[in-house]
Every structure is written in structure tokens, then in C-alpha cells.
Protein backbone atom coordinates (compact mmCIF):
# COMPACT_ATOMS: atom_id res chain seq x y z
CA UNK A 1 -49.99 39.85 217.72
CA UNK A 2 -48.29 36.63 215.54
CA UNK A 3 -45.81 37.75 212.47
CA UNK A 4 -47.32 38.19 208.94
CA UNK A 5 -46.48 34.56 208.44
CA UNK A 6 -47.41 32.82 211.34
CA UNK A 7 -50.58 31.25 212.61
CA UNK A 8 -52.19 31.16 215.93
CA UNK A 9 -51.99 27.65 216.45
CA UNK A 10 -54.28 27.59 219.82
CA UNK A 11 -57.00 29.34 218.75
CA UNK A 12 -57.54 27.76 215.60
CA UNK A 13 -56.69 23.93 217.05
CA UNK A 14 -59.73 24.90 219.52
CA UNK A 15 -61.86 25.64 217.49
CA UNK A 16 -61.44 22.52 214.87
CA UNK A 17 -63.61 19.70 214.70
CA UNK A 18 -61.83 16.36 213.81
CA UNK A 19 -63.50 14.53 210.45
CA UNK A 20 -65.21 11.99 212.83
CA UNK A 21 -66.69 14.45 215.04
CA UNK A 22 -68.26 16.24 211.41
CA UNK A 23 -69.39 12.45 210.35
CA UNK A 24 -71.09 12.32 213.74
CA UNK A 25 -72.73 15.81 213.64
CA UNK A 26 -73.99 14.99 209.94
CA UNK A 27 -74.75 11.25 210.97
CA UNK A 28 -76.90 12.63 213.63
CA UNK A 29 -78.63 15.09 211.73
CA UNK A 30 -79.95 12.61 208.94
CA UNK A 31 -80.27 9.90 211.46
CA UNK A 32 -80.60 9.96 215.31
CA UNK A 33 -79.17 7.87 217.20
CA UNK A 34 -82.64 4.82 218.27
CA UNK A 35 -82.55 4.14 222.00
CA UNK A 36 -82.12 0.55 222.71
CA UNK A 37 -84.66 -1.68 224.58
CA UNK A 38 -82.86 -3.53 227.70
CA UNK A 39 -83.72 -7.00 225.34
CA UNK A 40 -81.69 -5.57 222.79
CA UNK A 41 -78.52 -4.55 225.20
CA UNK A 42 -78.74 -8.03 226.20
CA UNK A 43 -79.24 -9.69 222.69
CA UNK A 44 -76.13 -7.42 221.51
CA UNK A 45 -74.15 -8.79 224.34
CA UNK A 46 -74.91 -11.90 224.09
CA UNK A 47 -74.17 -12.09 220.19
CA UNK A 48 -70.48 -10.28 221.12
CA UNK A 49 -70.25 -13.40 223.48
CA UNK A 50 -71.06 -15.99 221.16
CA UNK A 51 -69.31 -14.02 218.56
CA UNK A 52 -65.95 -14.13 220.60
CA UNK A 53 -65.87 -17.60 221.54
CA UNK A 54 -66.32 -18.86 217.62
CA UNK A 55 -63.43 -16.39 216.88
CA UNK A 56 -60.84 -17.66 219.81
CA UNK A 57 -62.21 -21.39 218.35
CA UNK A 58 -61.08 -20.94 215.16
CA UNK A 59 -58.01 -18.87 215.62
CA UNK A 60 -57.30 -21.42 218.33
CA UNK A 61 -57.51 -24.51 215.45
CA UNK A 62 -55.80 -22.63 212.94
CA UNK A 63 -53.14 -21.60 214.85
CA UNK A 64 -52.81 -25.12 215.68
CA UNK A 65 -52.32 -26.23 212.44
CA UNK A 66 -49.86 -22.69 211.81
CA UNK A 67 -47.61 -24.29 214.35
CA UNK A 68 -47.81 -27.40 212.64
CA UNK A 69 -46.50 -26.00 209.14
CA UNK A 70 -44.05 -24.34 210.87
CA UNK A 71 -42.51 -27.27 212.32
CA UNK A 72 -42.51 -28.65 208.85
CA UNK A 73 -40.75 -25.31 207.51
CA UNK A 74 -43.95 -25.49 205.02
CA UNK A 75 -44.07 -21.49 204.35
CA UNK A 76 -46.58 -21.97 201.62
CA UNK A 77 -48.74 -23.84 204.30
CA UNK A 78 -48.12 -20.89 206.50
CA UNK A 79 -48.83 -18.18 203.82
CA UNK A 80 -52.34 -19.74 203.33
CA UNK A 81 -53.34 -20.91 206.61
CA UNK A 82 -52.69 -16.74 207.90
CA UNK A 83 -54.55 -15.75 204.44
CA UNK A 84 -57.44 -17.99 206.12
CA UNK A 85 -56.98 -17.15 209.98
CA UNK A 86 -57.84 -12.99 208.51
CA UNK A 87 -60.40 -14.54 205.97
CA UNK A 88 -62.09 -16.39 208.71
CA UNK A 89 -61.86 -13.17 211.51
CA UNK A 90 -63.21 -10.77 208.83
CA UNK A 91 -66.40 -13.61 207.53
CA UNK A 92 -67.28 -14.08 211.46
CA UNK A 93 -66.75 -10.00 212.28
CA UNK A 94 -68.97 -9.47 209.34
CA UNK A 95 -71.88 -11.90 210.17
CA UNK A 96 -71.86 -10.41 213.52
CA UNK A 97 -72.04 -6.86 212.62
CA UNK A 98 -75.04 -7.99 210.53
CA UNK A 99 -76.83 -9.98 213.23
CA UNK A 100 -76.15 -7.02 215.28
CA UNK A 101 -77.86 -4.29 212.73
CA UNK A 102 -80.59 -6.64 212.92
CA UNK A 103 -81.23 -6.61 216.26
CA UNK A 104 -80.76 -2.71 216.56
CA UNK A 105 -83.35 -2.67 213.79
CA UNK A 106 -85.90 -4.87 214.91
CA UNK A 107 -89.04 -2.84 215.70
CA UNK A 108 -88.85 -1.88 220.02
CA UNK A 109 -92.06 -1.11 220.08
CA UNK A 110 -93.52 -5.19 219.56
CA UNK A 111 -93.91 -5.68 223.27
């Protein structure tokens, strides 16, 4: 039996749920998970493809012109040209998530 002011760490730690595993247990209560068609696997894929290469293209030309700035010691070049290598990752992340959503909400049952 643990001392007045100690706490039975094993028990309790079993027992806990993280806060993404209670997300996921609300998240499927409100909203099951939709079963995707074998077209949709393969649009999703095929989107993370396309998705990838216009990412390593751009991060690819802008580091380009990073190493260029740096060769010129221009740190204010530098400063904006990493502002617009995140700018450009987050804009092309974002447009696939929502190309994405659209496939996984396009209506399954159309063929």
C-alpha cells in the first residue's frame, strides 16, 4: 500500500488516455471514419505524388537562389527568400490537403 502522499504511478498511467486518443474517440463518435473507394486511394496517392514533386521544385529553385544570396553575404536576401521557401511549403501543403478533402468527399457511391 503507497504512503499518504504518494501515487500509484502504474495503475493510473494504464489506465490514461492521451488527449489525441480522447479527440479520436469523440471524432469518431460525431463522425465515422468513410471507407475509401480503391479510385480514391489512388487519386490520394497520386495527388501526394504530384504534390511532392512541386514542393522538391520549388525548394529546389529557391534554395538555388538562397545559395546565391549567400555568396553575396545578402542576409536580407536570405531572410526573405527562407520567409518564402516556408510561405511557399505551407500554400502548396494547404492546396493539397484541400484537393485531398475533396476527393475523400466526393460521393463513392457515383459508379
Amino acid at each position: 500500500m503507497p504512503s499518504p502522499g504518494c501515487t500509484p504511478t502504474t495503475d493510473a498511467k494504464s489506465t490514461m488516455k492521451t488527449a489525441y486518443e480522447l479527440a479520436m474517440e469523440r471524432l469518431s463518435k460525431t463522425a465515422p471514419p468513410a471507407r475509401l473507394t480503391d479510385e480514391q486511394k489512388k487519386q490520394l496517392a497520386e495527388l501526394d505524388s504530384v504534390y511532392a514533386a512541386k514542393i522538391a521544385e520549388r525548394e529546389l529553385f529557391i534554395k538555388g537562389q538562397l545559395a546565391e544570396a549567400s555568396a553575396r553575404e545578402d542576409f536580407e536576401a536570405i531572410d526573405q527568400l527562407q520567409k518564402q521557401l516556408a510561405d511557399s511549403r505551407r500554400s502548396l501543403q494547404a492546396e493539397l490537403e484541400a484537393k485531398k478533402d475533396q476527393v475523400r468527399h466526393a460521393t463513392s457511391g457515383a459508379g
